[in-house]
C-alpha atoms as a PDB file:
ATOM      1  CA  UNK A   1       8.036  33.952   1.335  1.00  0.00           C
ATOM      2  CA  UNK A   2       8.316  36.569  -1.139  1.00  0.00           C
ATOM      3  CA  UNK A   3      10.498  40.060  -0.593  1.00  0.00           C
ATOM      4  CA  UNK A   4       8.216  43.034  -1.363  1.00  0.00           C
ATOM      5  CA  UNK A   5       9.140  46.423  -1.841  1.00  0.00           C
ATOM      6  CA  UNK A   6       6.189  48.792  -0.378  1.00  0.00           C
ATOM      7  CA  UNK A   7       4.747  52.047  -1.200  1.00  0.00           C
ATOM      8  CA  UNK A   8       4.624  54.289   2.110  1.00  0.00           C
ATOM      9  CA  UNK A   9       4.182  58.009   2.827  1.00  0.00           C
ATOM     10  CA  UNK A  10       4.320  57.847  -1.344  1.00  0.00           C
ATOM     11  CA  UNK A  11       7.914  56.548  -1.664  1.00  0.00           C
ATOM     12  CA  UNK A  12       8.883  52.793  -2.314  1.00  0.00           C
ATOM     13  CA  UNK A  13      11.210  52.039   1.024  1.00  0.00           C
ATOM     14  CA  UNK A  14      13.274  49.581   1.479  1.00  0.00           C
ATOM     15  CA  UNK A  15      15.559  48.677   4.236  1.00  0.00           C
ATOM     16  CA  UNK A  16      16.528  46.737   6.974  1.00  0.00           C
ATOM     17  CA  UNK A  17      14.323  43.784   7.652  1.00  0.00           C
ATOM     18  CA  UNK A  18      13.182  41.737  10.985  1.00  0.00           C
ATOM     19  CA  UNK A  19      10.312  39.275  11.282  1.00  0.00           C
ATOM     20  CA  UNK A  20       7.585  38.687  14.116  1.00  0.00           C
ATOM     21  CA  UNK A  21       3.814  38.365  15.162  1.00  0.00           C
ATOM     22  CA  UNK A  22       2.795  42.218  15.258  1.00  0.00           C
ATOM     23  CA  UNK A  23      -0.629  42.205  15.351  1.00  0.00           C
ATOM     24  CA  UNK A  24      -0.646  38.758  17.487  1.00  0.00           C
ATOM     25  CA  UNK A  25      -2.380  36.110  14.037  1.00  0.00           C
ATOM     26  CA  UNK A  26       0.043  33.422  14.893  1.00  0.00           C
ATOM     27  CA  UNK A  27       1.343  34.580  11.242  1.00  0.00           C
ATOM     28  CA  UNK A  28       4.387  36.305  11.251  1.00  0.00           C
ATOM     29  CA  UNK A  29       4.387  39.839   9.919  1.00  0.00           C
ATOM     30  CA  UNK A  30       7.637  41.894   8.199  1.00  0.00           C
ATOM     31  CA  UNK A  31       9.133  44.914  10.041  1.00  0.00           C
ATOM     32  CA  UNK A  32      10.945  47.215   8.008  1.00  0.00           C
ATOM     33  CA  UNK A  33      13.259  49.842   9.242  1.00  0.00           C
ATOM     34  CA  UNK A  34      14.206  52.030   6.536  1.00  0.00           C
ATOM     35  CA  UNK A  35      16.424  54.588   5.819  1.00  0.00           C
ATOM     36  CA  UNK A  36      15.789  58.403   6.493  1.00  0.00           C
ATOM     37  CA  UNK A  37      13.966  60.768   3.735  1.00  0.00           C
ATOM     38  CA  UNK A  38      14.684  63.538   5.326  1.00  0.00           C
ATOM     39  CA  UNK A  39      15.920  64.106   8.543  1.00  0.00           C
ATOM     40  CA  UNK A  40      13.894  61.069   9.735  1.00  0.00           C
ATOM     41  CA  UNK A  41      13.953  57.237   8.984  1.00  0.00           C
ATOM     42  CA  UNK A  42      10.383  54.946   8.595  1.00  0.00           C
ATOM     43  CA  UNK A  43      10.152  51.992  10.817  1.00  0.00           C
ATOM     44  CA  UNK A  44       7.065  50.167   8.772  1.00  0.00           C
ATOM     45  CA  UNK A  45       5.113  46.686   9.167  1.00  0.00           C
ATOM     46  CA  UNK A  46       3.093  44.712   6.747  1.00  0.00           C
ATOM     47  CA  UNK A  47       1.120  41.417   6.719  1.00  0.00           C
ATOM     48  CA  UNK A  48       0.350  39.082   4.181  1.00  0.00           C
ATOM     49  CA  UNK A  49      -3.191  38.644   3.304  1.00  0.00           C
ATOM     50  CA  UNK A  50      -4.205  36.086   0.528  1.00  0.00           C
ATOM     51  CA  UNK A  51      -0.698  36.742  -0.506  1.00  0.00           C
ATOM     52  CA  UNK A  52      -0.906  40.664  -1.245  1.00  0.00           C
ATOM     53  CA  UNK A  53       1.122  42.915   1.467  1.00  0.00           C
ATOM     54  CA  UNK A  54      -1.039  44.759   3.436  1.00  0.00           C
ATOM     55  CA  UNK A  55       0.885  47.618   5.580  1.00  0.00           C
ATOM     56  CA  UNK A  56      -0.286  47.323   9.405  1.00  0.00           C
ATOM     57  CA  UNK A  57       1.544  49.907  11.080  1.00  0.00           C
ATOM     58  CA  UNK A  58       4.423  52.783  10.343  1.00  0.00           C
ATOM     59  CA  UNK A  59       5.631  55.701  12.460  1.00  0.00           C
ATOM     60  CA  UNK A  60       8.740  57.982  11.985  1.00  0.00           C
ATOM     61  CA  UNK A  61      12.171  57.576  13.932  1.00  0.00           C
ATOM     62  CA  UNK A  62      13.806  60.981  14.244  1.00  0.00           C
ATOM     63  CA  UNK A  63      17.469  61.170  14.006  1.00  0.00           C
ATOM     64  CA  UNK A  64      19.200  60.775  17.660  1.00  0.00           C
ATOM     65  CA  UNK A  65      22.714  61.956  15.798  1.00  0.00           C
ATOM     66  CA  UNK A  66      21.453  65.798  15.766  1.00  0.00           C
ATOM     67  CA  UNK A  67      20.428  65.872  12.211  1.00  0.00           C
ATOM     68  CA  UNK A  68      23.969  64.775  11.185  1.00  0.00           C
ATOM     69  CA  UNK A  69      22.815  61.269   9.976  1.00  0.00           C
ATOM     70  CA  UNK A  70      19.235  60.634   9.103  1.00  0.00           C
ATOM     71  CA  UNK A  71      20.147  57.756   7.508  1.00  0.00           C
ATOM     72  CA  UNK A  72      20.950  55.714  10.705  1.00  0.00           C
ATOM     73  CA  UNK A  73      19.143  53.174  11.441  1.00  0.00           C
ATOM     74  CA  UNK A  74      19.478  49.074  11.857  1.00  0.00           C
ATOM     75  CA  UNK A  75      17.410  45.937  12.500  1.00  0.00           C
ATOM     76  CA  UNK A  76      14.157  46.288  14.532  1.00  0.00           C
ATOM     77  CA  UNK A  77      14.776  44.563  17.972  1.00  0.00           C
ATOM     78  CA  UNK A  78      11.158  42.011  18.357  1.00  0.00           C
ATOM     79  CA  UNK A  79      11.061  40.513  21.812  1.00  0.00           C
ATOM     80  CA  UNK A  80       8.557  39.713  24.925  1.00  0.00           C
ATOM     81  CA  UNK A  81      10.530  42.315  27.011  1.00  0.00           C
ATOM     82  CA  UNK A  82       8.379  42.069  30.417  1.00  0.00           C
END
């Protein structure tokens, strides 16, 4: 598989990376937690259809460190928790 470096919220991120079956294909899809822009970091997922990246789902991770360290973030945790 190929690395790609996505355009989201109009900013190419780039950032921690973790694997799994997001939207439940039986393909496995790329989860991206990236640093913060802001005073927030980007937790994004993409697929890949016909070999293009297609993203499938972002949200926004505010900074639990009081603003101090937007930057902080890590590997996304993917699991069957129940």
């Amino acid at each position: 598989m190929t690395a790609y470096n996505l355009t989201v919220d109009n900013n190419e991120r780039d950032g921690y990376t973790s694997i799994g079956d997001i939207n439940l294909d039986n393909k496995l899809d790329v989860i991206i937690s990236s640093q913060g822009l802001g005073n927030n970091s980007r937790l994004y997922v993409y697929s890949l259809q016909n070999d293009v990246p297609v993203l499938i789902a972002k949200t926004s991770m505010p900074s639990s460190f009081g603003g101090c360290c937007p930057e902080a973030s890590g590997a996304a945790f993917v699991g069957d928790i129940n």
